[in-house]
PDB file of N, CA and C in Angstrom:
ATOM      1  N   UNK A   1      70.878 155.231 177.309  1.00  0.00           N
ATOM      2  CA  UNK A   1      72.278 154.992 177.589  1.00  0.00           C
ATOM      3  C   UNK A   1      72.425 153.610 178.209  1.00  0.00           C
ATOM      4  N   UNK A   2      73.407 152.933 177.990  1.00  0.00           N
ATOM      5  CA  UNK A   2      73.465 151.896 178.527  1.00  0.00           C
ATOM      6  C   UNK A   2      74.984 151.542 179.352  1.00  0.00           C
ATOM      7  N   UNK A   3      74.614 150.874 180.256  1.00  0.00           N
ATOM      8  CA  UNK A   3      75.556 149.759 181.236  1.00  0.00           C
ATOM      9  C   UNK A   3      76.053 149.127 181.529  1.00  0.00           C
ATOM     10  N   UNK A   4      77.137 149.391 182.280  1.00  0.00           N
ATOM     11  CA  UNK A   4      77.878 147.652 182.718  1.00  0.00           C
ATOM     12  C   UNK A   4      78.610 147.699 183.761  1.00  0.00           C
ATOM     13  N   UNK A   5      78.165 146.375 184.246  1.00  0.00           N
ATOM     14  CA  UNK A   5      78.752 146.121 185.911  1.00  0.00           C
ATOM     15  C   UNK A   5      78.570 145.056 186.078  1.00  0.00           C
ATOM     16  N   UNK A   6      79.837 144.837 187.082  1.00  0.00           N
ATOM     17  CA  UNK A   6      79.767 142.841 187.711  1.00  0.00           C
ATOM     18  C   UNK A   6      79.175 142.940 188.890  1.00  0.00           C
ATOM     19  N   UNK A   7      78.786 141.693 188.840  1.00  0.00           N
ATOM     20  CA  UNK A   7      78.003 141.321 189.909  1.00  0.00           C
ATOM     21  C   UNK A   7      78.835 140.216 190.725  1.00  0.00           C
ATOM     22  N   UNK A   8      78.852 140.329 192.037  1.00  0.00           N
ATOM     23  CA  UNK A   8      78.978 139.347 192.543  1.00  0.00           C
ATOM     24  C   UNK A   8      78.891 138.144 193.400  1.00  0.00           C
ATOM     25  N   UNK A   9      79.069 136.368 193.166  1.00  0.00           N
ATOM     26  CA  UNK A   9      77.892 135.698 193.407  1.00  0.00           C
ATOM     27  C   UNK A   9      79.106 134.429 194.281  1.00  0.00           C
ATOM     28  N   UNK A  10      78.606 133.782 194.846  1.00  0.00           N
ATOM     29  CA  UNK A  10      78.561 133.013 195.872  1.00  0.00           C
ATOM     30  C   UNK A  10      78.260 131.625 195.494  1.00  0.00           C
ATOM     31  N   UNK A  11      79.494 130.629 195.237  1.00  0.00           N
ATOM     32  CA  UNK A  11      78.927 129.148 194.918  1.00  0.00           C
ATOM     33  C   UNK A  11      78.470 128.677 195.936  1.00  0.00           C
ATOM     34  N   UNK A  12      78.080 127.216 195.840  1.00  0.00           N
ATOM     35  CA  UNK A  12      77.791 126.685 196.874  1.00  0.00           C
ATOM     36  C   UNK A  12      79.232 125.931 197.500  1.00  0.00           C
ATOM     37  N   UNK A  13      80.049 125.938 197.174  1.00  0.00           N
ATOM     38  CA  UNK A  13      81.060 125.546 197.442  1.00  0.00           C
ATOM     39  C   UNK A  13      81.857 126.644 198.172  1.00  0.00           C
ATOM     40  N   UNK A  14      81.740 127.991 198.567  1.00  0.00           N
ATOM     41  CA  UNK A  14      81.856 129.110 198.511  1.00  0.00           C
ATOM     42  C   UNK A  14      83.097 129.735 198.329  1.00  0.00           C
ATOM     43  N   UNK A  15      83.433 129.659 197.056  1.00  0.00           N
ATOM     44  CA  UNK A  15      84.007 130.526 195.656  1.00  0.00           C
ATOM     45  C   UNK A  15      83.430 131.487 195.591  1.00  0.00           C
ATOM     46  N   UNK A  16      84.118 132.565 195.038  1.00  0.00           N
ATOM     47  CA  UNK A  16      83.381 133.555 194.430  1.00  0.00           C
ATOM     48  C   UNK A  16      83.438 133.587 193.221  1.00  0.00           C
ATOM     49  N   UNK A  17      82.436 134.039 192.256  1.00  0.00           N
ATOM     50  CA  UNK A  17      82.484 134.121 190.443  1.00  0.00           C
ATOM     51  C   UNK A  17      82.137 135.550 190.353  1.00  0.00           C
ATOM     52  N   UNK A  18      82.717 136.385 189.271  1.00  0.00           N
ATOM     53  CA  UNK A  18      82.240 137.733 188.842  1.00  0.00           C
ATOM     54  C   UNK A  18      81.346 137.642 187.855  1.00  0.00           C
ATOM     55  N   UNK A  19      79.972 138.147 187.492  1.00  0.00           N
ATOM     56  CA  UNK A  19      79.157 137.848 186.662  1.00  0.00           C
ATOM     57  C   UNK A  19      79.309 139.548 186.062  1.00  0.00           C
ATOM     58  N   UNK A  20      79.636 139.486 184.328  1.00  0.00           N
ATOM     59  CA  UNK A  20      79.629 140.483 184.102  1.00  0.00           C
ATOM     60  C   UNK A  20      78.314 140.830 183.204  1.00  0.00           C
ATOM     61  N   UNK A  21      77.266 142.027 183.746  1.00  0.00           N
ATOM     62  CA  UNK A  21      76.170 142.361 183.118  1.00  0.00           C
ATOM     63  C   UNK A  21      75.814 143.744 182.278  1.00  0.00           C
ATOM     64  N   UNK A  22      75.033 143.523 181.019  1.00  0.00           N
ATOM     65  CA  UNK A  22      74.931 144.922 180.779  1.00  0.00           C
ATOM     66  C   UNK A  22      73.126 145.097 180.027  1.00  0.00           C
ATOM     67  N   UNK A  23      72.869 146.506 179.892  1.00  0.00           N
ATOM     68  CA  UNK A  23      72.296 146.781 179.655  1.00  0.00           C
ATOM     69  C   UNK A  23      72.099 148.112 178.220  1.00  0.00           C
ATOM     70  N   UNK A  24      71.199 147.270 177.460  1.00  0.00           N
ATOM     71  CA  UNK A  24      71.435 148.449 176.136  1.00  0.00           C
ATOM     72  C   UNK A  24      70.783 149.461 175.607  1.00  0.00           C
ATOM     73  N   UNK A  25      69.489 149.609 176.902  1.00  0.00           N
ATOM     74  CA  UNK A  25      68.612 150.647 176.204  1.00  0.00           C
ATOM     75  C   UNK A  25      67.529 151.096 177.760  1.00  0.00           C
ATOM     76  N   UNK A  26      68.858 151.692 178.543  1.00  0.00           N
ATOM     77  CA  UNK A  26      68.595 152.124 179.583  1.00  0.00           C
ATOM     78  C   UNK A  26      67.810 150.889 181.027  1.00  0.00           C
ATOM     79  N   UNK A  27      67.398 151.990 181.630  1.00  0.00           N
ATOM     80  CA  UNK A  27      66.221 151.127 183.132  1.00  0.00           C
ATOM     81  C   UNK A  27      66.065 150.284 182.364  1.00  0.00           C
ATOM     82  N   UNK A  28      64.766 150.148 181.614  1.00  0.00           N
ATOM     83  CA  UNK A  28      63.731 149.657 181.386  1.00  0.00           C
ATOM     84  C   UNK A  28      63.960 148.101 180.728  1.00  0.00           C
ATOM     85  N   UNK A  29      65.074 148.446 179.908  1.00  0.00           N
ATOM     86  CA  UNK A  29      65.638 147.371 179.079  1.00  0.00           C
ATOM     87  C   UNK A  29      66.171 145.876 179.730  1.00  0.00           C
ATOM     88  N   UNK A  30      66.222 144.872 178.559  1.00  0.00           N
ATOM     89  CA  UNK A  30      66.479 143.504 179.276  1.00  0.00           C
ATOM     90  C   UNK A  30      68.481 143.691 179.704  1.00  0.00           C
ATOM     91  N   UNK A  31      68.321 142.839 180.875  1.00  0.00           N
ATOM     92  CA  UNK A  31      69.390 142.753 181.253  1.00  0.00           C
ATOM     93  C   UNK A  31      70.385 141.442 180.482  1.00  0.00           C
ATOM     94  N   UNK A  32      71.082 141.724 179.715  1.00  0.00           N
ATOM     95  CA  UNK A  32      71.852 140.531 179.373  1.00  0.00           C
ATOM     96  C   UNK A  32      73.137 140.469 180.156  1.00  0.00           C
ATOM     97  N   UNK A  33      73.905 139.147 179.541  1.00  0.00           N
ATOM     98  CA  UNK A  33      75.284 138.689 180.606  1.00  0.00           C
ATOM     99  C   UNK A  33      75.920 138.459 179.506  1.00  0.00           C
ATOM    100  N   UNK A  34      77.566 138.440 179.541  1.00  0.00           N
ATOM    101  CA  UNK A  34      78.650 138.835 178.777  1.00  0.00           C
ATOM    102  C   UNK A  34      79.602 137.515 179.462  1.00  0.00           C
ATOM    103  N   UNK A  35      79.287 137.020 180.712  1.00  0.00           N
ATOM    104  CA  UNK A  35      79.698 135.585 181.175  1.00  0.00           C
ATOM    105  C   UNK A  35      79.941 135.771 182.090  1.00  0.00           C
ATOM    106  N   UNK A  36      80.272 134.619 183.112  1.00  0.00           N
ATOM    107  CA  UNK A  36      80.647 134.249 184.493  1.00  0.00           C
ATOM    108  C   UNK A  36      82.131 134.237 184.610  1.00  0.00           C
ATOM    109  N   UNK A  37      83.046 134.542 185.100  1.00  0.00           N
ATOM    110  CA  UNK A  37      84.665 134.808 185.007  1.00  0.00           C
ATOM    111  C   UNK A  37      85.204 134.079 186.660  1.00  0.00           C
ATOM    112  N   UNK A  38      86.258 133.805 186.663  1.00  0.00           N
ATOM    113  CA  UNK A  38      87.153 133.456 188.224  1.00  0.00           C
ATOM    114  C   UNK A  38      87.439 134.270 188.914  1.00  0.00           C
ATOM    115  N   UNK A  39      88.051 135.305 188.059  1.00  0.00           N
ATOM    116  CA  UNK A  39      88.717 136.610 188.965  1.00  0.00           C
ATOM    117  C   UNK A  39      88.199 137.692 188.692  1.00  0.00           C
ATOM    118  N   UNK A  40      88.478 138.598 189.377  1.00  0.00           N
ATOM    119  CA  UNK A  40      87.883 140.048 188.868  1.00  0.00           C
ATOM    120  C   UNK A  40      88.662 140.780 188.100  1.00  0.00           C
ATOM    121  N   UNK A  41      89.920 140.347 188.280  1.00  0.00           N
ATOM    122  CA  UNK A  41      90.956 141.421 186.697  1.00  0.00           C
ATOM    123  C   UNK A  41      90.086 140.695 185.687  1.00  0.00           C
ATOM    124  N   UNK A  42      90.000 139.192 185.164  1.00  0.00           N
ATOM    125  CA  UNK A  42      89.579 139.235 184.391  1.00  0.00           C
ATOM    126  C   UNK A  42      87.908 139.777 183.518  1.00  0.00           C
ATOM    127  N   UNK A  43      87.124 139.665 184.767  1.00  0.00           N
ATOM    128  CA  UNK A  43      85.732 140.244 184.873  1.00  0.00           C
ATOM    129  C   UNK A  43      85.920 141.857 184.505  1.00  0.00           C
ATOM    130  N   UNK A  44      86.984 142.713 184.997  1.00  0.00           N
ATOM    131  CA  UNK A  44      87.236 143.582 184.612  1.00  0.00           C
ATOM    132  C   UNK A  44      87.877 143.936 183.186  1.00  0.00           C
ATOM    133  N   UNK A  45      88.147 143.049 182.634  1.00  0.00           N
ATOM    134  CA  UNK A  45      88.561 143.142 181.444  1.00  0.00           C
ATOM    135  C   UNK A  45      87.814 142.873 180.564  1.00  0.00           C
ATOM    136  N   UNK A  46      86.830 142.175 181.044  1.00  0.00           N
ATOM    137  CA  UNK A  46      85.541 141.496 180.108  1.00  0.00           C
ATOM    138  C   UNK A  46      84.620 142.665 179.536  1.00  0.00           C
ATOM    139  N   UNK A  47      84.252 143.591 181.224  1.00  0.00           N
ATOM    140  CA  UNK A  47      83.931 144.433 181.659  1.00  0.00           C
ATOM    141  C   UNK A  47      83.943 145.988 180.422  1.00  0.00           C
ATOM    142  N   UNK A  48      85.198 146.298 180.454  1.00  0.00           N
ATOM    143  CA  UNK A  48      86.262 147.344 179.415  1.00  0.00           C
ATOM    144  C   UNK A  48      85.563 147.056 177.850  1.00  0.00           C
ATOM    145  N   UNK A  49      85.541 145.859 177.396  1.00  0.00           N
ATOM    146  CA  UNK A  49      85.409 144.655 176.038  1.00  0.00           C
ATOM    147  C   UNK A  49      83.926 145.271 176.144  1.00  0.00           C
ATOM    148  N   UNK A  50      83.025 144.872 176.504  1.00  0.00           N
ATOM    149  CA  UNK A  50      82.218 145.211 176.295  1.00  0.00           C
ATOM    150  C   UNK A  50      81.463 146.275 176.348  1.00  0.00           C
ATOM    151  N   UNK A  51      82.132 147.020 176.977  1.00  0.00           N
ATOM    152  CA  UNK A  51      81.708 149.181 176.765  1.00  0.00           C
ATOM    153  C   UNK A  51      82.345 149.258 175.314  1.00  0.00           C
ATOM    154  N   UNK A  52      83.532 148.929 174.985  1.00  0.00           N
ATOM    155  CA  UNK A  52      84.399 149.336 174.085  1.00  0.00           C
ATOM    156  C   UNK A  52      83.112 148.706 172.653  1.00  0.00           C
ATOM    157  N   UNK A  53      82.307 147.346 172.631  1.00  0.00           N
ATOM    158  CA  UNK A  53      81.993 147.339 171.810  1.00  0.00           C
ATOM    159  C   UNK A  53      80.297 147.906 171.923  1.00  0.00           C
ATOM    160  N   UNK A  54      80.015 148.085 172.958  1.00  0.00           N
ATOM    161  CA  UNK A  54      78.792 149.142 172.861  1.00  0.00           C
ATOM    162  C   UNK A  54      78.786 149.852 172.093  1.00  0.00           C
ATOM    163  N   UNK A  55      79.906 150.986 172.348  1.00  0.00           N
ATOM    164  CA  UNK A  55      80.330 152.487 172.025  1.00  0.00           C
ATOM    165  C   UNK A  55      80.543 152.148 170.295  1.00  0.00           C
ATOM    166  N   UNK A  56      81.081 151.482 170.055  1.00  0.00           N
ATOM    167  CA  UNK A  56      81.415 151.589 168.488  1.00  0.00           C
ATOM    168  C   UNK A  56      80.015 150.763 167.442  1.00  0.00           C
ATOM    169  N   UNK A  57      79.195 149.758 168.612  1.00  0.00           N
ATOM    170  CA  UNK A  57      77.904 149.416 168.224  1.00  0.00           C
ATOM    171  C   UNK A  57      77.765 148.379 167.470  1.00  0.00           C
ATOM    172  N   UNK A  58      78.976 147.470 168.075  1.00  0.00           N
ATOM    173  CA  UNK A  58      79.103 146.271 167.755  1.00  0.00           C
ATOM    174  C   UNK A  58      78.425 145.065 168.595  1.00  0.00           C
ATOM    175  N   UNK A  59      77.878 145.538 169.442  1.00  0.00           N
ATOM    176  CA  UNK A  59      76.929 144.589 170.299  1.00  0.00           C
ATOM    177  C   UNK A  59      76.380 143.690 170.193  1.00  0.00           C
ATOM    178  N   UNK A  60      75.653 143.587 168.583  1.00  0.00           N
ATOM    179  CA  UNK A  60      74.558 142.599 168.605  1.00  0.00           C
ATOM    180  C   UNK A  60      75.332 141.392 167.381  1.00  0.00           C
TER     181      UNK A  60
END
């Protein structure tokens, strides 16, 4: 089963960025990124986008 969740990171300027990450073939599997975003509605929307194309298995 696979995952997704933002992460969140700390410029040096100190901004915050939402990093949205997922995973496609459980623990074990490589972690990829879906991109770095400004806000979190939008990280959350990124977020949605990419379950939505898991599930139908449009991923790769």
């Amino acid at each position: 089963m696979s995952s997704v969740w933002i992460r969140t990171r700390t410029t040096r300027v100190g901004k915050k960025r939402y990093l949205v990450c997922y995973r496609l073939r459980g623990r074990y599997g490589r972690e990829y990124s879906a991109g770095t975003l400004d806000t979190l509605t939008l990280a959350k929307t990124r977020k949605t986008k990419v379950q939505g194309l898991i599930a139908a298995g449009e991923h790769e």
